[in-house]
C-alpha atoms as a PDB file:
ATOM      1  CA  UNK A   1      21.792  64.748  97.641  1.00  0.00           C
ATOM      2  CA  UNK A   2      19.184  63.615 100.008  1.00  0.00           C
ATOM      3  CA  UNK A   3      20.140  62.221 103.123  1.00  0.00           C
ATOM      4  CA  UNK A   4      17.763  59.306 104.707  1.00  0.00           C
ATOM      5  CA  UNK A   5      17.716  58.675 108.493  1.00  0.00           C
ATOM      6  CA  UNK A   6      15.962  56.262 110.474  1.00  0.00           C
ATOM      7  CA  UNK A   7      13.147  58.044 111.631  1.00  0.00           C
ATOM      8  CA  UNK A   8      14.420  58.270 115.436  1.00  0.00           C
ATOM      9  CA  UNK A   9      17.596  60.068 114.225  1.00  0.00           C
ATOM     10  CA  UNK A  10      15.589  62.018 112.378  1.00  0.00           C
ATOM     11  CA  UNK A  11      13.615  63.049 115.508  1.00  0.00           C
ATOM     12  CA  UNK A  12      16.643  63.443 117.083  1.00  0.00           C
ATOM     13  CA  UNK A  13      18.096  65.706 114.913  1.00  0.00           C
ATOM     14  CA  UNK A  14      15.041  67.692 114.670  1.00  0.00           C
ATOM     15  CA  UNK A  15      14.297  67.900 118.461  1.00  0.00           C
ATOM     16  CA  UNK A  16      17.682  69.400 119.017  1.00  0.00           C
ATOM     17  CA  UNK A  17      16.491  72.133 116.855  1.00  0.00           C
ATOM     18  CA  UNK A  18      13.080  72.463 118.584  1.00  0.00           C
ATOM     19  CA  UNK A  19      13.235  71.645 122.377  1.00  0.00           C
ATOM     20  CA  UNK A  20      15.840  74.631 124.046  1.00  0.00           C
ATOM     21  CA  UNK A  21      16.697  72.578 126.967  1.00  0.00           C
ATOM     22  CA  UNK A  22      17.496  69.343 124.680  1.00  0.00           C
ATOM     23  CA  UNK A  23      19.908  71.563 123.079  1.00  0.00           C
ATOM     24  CA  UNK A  24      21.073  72.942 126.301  1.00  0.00           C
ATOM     25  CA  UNK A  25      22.284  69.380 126.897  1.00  0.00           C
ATOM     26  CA  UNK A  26      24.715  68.859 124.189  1.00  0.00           C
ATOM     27  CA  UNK A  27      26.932  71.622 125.045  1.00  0.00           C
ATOM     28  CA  UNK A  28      28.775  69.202 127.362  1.00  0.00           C
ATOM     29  CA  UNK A  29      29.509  66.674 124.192  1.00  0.00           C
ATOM     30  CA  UNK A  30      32.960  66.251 122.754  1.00  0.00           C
ATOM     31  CA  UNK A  31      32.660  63.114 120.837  1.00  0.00           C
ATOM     32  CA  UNK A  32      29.937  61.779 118.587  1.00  0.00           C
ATOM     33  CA  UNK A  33      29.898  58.841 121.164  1.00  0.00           C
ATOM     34  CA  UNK A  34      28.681  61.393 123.410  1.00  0.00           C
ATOM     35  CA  UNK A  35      26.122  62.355 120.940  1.00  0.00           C
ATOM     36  CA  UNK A  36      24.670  59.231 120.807  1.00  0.00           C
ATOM     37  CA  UNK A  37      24.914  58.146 123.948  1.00  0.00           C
ATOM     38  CA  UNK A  38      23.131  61.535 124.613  1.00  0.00           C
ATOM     39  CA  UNK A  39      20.635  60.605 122.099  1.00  0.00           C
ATOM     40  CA  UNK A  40      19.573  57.356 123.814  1.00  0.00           C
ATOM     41  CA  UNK A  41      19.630  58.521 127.124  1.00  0.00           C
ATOM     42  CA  UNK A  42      16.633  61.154 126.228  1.00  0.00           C
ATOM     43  CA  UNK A  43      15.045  57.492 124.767  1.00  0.00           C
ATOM     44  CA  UNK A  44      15.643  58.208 121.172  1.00  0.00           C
ATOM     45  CA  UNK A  45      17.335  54.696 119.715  1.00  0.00           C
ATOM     46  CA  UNK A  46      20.378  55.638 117.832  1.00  0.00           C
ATOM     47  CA  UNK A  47      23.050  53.228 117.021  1.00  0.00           C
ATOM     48  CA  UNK A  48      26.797  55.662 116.634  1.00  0.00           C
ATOM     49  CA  UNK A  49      27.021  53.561 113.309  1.00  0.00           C
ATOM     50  CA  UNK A  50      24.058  55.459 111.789  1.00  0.00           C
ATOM     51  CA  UNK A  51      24.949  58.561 113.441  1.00  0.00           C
ATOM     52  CA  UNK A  52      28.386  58.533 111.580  1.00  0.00           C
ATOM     53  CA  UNK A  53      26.863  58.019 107.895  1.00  0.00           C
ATOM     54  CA  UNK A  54      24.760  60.255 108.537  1.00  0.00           C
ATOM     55  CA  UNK A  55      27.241  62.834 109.834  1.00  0.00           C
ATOM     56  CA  UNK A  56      29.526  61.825 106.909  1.00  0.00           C
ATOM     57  CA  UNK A  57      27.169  62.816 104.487  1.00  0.00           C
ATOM     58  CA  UNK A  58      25.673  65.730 105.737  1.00  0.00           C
ATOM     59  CA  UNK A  59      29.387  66.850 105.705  1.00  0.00           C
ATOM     60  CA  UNK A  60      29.582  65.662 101.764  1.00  0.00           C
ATOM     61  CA  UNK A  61      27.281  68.930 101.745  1.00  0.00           C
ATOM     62  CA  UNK A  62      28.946  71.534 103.744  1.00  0.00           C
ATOM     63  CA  UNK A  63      31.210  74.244 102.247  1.00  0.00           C
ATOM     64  CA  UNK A  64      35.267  74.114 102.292  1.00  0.00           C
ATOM     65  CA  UNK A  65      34.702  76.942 105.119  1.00  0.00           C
ATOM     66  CA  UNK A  66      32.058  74.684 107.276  1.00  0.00           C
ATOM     67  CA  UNK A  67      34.249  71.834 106.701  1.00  0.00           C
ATOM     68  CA  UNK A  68      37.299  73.598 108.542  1.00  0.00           C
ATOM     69  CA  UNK A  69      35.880  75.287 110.778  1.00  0.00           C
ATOM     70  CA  UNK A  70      34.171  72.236 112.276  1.00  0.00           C
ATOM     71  CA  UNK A  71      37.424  70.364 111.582  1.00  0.00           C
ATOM     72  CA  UNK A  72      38.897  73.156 114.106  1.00  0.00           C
ATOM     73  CA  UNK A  73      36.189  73.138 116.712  1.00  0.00           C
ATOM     74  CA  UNK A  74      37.674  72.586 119.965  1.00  0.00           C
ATOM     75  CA  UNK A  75      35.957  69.672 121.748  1.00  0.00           C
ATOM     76  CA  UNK A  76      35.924  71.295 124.867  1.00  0.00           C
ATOM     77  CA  UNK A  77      33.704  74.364 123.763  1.00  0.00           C
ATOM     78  CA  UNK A  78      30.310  74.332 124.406  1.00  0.00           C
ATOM     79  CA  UNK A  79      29.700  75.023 120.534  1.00  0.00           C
ATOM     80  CA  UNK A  80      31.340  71.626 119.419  1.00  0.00           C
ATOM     81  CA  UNK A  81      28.027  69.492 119.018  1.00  0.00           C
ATOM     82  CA  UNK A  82      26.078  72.070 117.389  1.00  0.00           C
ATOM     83  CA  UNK A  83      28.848  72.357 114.721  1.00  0.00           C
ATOM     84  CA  UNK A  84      28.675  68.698 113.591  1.00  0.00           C
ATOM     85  CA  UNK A  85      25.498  68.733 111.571  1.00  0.00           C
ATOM     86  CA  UNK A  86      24.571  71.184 109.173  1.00  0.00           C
ATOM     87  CA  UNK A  87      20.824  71.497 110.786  1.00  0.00           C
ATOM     88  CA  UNK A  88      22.556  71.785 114.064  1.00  0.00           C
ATOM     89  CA  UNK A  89      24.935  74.724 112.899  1.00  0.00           C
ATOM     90  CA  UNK A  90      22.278  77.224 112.156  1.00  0.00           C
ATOM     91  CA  UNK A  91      21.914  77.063 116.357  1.00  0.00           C
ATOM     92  CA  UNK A  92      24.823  79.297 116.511  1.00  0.00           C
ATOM     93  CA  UNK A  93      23.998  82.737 117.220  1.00  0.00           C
ATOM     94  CA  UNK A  94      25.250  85.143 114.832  1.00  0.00           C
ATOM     95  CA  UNK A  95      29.055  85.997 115.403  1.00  0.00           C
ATOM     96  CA  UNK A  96      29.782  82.849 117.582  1.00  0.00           C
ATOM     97  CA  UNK A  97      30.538  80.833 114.274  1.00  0.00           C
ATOM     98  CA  UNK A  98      33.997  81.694 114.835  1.00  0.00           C
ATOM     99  CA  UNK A  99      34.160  80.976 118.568  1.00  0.00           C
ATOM    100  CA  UNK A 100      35.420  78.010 119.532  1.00  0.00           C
ATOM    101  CA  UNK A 101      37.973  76.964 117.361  1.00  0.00           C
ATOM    102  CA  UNK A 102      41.615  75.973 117.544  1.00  0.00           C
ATOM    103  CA  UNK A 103      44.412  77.837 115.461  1.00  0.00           C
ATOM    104  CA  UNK A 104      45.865  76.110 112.627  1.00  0.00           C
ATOM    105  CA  UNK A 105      48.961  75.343 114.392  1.00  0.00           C
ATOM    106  CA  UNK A 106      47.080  74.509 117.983  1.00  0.00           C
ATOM    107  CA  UNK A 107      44.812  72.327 115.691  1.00  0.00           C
ATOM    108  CA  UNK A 108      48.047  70.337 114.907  1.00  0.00           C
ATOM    109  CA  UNK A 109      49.532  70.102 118.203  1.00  0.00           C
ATOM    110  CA  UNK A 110      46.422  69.512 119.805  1.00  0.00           C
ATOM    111  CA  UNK A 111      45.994  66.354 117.575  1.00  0.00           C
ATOM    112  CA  UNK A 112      49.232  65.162 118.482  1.00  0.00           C
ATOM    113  CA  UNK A 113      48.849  65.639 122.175  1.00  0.00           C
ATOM    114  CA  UNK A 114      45.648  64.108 122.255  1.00  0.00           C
ATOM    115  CA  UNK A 115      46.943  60.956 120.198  1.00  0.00           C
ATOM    116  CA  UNK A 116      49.901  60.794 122.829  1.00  0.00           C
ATOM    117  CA  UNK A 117      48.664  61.415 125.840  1.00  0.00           C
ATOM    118  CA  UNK A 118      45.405  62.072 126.305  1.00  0.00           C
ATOM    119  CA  UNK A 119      42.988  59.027 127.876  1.00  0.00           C
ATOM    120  CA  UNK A 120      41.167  57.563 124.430  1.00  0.00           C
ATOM    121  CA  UNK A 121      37.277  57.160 125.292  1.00  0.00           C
ATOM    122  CA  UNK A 122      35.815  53.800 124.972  1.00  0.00           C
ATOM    123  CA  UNK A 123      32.087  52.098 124.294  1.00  0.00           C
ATOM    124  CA  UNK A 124      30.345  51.614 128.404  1.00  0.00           C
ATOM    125  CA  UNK A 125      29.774  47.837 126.746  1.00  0.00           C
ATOM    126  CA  UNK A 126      32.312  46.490 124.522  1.00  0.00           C
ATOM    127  CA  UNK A 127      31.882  46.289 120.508  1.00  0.00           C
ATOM    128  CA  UNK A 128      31.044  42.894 118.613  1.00  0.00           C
ATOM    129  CA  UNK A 129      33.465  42.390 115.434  1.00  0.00           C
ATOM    130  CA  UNK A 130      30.457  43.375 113.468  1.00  0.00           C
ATOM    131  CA  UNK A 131      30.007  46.658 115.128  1.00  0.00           C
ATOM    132  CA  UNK A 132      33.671  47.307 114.585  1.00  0.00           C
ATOM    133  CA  UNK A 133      33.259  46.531 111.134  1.00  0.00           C
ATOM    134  CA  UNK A 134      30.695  49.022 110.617  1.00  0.00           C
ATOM    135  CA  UNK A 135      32.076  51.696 112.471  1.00  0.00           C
ATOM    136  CA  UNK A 136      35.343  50.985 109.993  1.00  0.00           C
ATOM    137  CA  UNK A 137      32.902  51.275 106.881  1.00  0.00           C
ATOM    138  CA  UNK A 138      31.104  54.804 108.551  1.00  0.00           C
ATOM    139  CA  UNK A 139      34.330  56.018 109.928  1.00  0.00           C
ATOM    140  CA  UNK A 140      36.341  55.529 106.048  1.00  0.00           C
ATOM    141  CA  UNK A 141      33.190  57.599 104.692  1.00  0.00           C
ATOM    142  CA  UNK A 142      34.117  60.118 106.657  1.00  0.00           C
ATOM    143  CA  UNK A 143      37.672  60.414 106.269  1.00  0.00           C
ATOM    144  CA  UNK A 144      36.978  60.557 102.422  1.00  0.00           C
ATOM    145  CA  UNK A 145      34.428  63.292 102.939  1.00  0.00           C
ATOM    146  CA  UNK A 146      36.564  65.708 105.123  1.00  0.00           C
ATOM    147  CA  UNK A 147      40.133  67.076 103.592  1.00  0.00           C
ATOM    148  CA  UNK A 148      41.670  67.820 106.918  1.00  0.00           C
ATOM    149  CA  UNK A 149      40.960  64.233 108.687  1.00  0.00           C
ATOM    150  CA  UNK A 150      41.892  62.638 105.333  1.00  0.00           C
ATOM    151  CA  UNK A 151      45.318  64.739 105.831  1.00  0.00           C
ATOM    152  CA  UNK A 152      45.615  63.522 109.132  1.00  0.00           C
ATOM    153  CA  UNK A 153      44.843  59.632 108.204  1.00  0.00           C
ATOM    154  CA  UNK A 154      47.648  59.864 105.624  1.00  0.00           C
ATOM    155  CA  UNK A 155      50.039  61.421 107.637  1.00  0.00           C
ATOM    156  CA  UNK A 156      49.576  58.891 109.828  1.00  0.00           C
ATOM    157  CA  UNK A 157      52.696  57.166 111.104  1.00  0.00           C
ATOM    158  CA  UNK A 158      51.247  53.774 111.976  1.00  0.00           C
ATOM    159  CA  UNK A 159      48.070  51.520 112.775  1.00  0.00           C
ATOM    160  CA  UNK A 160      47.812  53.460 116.280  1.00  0.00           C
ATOM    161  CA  UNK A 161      47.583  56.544 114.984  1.00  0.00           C
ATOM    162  CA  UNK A 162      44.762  55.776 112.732  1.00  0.00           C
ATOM    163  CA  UNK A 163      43.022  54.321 115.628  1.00  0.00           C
ATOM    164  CA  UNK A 164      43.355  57.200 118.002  1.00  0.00           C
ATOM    165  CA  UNK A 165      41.942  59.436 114.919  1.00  0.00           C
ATOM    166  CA  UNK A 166      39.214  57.060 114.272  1.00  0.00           C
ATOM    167  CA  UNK A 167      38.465  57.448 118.396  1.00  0.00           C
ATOM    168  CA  UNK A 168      38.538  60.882 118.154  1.00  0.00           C
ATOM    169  CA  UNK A 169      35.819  61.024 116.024  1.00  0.00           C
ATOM    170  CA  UNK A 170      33.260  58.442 118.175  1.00  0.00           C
ATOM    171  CA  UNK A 171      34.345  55.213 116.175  1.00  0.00           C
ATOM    172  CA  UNK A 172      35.764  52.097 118.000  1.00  0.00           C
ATOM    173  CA  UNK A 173      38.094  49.888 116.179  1.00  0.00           C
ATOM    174  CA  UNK A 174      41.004  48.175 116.587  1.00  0.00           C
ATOM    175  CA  UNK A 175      44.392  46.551 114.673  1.00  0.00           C
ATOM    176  CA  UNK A 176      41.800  43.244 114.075  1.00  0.00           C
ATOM    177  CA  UNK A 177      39.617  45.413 112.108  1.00  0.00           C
ATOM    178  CA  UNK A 178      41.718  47.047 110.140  1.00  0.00           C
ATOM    179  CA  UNK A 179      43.348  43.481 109.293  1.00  0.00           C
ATOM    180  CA  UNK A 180      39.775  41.586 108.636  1.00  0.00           C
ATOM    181  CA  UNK A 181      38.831  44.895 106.175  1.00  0.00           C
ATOM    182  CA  UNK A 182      42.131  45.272 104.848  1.00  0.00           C
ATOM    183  CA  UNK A 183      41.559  43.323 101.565  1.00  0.00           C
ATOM    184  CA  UNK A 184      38.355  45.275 100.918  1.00  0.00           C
ATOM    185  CA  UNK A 185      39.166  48.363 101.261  1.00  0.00           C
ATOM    186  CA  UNK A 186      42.550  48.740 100.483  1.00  0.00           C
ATOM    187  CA  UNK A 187      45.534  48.379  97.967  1.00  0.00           C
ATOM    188  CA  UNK A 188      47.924  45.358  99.483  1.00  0.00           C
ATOM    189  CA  UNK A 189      51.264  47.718  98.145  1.00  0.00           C
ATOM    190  CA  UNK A 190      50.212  50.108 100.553  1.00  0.00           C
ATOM    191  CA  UNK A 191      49.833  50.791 104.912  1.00  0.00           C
ATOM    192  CA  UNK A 192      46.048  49.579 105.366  1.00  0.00           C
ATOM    193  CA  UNK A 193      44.524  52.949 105.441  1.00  0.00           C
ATOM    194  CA  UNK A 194      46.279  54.462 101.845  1.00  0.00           C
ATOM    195  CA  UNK A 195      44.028  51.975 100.128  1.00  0.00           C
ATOM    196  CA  UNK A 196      40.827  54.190 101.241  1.00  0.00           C
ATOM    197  CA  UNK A 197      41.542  56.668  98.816  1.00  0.00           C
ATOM    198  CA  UNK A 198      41.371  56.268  95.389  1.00  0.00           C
ATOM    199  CA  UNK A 199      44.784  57.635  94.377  1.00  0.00           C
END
């Protein structure tokens, strides 16, 4: 499957991989908002809407083991950006691939705790309803395309929850979005979110 990018992702992408010290810089990054705010502060013009399909599917590619083991990258490691993108992965220095990560059950708790208490991140200028929109569209892509997020999404007790997972991974939305998308893409019988998935 061949994925397209706008050609200043792509040389964002690619300059990651080139230029040491712009790689350096996204060791600090915990959240693809970071990434792309990252990305336009070194005056490459990303939008995080592109950044998400894009991530979602280069991740329609990855392996069952790449998929969990990004899943369970701790976003306060310094290897958490590099393991978001396939391109980006092959960074790692052999025998860090495993660094990093949060157990099974600390991958669990860790969700819950940051859904509960931790401070949720939010856009330096606030969202239009469009850009909400789209990050809704990018951030159901990539719910379908990763097993352990889609897990978390339907164990999801409520609207909130949902939310704080879609925040999590660098998309802003709120209970208005969910409501103007709700007929689109989901089933009516069923909490908002079951509807993204086709059984």
């Amino acid at each position: 499957m061949l994925i397209v990018a706008s050609a200043e992702l792509e040389r964002f992408i690619q300059s990651i991989v080139d230029d040491h010290g712009l790689a350096t810089g996204i060791k600090s990054l915990g959240t693809h908002y970071d990434i792309v705010a990252y990305a336009n502060i070194r005056g490459y013009s990303v939008s995080l809407s592109e950044w998400g399909r894009y991530v979602a599917m280069d991740t329609l590619q990855a392996s069952d083991l790449e998929i969990t083991l990004m899943q369970q990258a701790d976003p306060a490691h310094w290897s958490w950006a590099f393991r978001q993108l396939s391109r980006w992965r092959s960074l790692l220095m052999e025998g860090t691939d495993h660094e990093g990560l949060l157990g099974a059950a600390d991958f669990m708790d860790s969700v819950q705790a940051s859904m509960a208490d931790a401070p949720k991140p939010s856009p330096a200028v606030p969202l239009s309803n469009d850009q909400k929109d789209v990050a809704l569209q990018a951030f159901i892509a990539l719910v379908r395309s990763q097993p352990e997020l889609r897990d978390q999404v339907k164990g999801a007790r409520n609207q909130d929850d949902v939310i704080a997972l879609a925040e999590q991974q660098g998309f802003f939305i709120d209970s208005l979005t969910l409501l103007r998308s709700w007929s689109q893409v989901s089933d009516f019988s069923k909490p908002t979110w079951f509807g993204w998935f086709d059984e």
